[in-house]
N, C-alpha and C. Protein backbone atom coordinates (compact mmCIF):
# COMPACT_ATOMS: atom_id res chain seq x y z
N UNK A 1 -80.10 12.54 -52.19
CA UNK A 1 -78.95 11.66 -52.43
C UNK A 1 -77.95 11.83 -51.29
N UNK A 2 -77.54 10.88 -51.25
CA UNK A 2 -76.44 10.71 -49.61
C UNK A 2 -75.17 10.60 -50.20
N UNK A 3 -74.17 11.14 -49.68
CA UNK A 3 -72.75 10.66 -50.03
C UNK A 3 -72.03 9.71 -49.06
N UNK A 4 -71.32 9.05 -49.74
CA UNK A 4 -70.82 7.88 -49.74
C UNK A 4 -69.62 8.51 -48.68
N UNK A 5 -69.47 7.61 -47.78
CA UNK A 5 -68.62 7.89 -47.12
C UNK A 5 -67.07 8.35 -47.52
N UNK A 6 -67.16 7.03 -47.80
CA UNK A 6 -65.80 6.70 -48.60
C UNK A 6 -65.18 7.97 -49.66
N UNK A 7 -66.57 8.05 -50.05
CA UNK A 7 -66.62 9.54 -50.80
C UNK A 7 -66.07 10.82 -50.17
N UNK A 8 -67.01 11.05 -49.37
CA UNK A 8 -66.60 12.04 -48.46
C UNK A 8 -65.16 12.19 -47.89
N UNK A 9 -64.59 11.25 -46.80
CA UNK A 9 -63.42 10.66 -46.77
C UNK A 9 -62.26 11.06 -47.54
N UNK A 10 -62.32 10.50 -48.63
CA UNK A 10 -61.69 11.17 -50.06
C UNK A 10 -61.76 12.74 -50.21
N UNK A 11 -62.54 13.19 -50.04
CA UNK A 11 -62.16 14.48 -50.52
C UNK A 11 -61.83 15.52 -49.43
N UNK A 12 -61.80 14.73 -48.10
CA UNK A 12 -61.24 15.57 -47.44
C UNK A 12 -59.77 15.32 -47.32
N UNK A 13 -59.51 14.08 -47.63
CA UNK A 13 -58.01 13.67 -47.85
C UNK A 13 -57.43 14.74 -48.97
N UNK A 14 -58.10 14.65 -49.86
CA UNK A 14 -57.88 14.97 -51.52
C UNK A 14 -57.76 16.58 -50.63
N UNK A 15 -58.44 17.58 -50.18
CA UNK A 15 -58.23 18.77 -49.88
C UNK A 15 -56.98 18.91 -49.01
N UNK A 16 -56.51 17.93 -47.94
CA UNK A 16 -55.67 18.42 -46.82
C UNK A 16 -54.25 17.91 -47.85
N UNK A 17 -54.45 17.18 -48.53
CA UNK A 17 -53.18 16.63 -49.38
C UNK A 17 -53.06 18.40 -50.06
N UNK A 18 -53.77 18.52 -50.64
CA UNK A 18 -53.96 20.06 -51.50
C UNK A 18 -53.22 21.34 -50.39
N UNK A 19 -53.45 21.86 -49.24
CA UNK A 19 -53.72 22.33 -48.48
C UNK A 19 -51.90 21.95 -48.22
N UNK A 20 -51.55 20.61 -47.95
CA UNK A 20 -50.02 20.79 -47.39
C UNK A 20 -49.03 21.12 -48.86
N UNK A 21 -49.59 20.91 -49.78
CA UNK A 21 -48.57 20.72 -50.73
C UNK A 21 -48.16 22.24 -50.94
N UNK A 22 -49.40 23.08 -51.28
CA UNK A 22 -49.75 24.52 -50.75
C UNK A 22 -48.89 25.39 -49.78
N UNK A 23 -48.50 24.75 -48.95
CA UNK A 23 -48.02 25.37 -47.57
C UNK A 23 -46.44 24.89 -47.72
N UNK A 24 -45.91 23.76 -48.59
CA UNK A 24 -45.13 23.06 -48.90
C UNK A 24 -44.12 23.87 -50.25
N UNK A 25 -44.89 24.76 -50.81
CA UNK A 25 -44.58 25.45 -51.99
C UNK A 25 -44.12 26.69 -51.73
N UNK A 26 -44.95 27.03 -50.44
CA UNK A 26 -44.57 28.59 -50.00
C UNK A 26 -43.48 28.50 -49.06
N UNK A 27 -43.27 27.36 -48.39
CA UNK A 27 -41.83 27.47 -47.51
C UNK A 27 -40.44 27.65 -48.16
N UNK A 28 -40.05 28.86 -47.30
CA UNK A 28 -38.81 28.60 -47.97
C UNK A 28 -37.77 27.38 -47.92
N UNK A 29 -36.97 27.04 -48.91
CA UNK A 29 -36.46 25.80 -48.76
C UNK A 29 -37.11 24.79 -49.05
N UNK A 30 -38.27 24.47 -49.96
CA UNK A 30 -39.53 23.36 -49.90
C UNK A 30 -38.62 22.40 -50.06
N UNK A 31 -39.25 21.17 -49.85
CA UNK A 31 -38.33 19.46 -50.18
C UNK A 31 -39.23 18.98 -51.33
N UNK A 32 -38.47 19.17 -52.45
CA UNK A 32 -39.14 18.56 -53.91
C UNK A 32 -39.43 17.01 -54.06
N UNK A 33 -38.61 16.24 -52.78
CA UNK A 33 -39.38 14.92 -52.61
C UNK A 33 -40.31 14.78 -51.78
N UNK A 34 -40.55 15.73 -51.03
CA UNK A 34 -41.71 15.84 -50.18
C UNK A 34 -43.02 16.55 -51.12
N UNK A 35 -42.59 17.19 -51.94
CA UNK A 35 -43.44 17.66 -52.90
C UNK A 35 -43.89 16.64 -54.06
N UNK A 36 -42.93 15.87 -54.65
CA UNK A 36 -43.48 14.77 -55.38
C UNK A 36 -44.47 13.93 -54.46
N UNK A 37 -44.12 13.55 -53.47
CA UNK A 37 -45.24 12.34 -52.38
C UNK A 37 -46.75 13.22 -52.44
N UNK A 38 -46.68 14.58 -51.89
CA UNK A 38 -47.66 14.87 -51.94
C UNK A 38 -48.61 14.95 -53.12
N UNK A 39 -48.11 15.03 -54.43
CA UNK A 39 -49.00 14.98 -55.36
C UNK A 39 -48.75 13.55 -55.93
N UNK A 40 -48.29 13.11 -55.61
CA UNK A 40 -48.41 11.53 -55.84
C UNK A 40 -49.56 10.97 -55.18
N UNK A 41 -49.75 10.99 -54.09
CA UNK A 41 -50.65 10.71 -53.08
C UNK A 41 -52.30 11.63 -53.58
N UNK A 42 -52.07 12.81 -53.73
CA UNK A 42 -53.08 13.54 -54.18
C UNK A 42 -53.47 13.27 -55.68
N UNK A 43 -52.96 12.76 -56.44
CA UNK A 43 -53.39 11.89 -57.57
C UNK A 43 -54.32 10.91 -57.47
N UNK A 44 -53.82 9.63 -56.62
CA UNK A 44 -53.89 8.61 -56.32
C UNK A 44 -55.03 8.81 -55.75
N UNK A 45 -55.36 9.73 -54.67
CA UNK A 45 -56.56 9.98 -54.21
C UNK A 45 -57.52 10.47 -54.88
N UNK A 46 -57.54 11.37 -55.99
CA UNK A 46 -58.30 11.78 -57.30
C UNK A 46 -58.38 10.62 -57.95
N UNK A 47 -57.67 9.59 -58.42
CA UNK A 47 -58.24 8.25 -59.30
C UNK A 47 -59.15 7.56 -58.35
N UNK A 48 -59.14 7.65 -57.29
CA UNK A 48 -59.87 6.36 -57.01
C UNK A 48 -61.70 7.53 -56.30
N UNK A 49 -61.25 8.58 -56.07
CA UNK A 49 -62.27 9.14 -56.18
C UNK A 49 -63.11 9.46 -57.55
N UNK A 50 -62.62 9.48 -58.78
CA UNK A 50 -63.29 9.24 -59.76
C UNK A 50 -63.80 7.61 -60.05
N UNK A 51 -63.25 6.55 -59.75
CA UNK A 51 -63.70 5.19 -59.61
C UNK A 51 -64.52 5.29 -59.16
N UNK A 52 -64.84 5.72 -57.93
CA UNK A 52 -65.70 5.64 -56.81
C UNK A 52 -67.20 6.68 -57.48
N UNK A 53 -66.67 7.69 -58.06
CA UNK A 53 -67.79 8.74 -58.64
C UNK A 53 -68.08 7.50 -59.58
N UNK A 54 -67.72 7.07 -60.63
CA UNK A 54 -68.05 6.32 -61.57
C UNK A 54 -69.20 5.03 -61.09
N UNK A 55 -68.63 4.51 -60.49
CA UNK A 55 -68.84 3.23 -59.37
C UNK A 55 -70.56 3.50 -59.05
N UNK A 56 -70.74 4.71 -58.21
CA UNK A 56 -72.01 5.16 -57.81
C UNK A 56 -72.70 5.08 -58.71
N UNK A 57 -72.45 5.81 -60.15
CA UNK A 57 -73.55 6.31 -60.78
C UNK A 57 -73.67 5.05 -61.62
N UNK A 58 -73.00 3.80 -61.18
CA UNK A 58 -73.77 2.45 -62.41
C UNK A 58 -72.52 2.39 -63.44
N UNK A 59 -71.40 3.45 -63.71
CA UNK A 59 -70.37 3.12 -64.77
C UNK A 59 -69.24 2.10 -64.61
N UNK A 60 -68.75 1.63 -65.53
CA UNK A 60 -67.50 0.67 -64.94
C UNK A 60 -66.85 1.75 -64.94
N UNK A 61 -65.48 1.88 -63.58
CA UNK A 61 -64.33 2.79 -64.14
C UNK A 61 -63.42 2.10 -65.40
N UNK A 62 -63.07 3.60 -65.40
CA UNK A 62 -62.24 3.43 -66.89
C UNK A 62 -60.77 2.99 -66.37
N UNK A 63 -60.00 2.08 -67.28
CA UNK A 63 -58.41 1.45 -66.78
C UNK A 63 -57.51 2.36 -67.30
N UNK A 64 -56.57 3.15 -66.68
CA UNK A 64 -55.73 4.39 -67.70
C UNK A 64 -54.89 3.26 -68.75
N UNK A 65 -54.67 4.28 -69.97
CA UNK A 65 -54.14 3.55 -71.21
C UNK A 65 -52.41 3.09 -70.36
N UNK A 66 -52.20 1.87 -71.06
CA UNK A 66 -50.61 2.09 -70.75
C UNK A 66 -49.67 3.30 -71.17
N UNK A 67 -48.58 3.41 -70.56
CA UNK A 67 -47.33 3.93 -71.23
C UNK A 67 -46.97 3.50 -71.87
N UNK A 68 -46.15 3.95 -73.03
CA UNK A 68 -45.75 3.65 -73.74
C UNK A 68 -44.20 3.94 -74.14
């Protein structure tokens, strides 16, 4: 089985997003809006990498429930 680029792609995003937020936590002084983007972004990159896992194996992705 081959991985999908796009796949791949993703999870190296998904790690370096991981990796600054990381480095972002240990500074002194961190910027808590620089810290929200990063896991905003590192979310965002986890949903669509589960789409994409889904996608491959033949599933529809799933739509998150609304808020309420």
């Amino acid at each position: 089985m081959t991985l999908n680029p796009n796949l791949y792609r993703l999870t190296v995003l998904h790690r370096q997003l991981d990796d600054a937020e990381r480095r972002e936590v240990r500074r002194r002084g961190a910027d808590p809006f620089r810290l929200l983007r990063l896991k905003t972004l590192k979310l965002a990159v986890k949903e669509r990498l589960a789409a994409l896992t889904l996608a491959s194996l033949g599933r529809p992705a799933l739509r998150p429930a609304l808020a309420r």
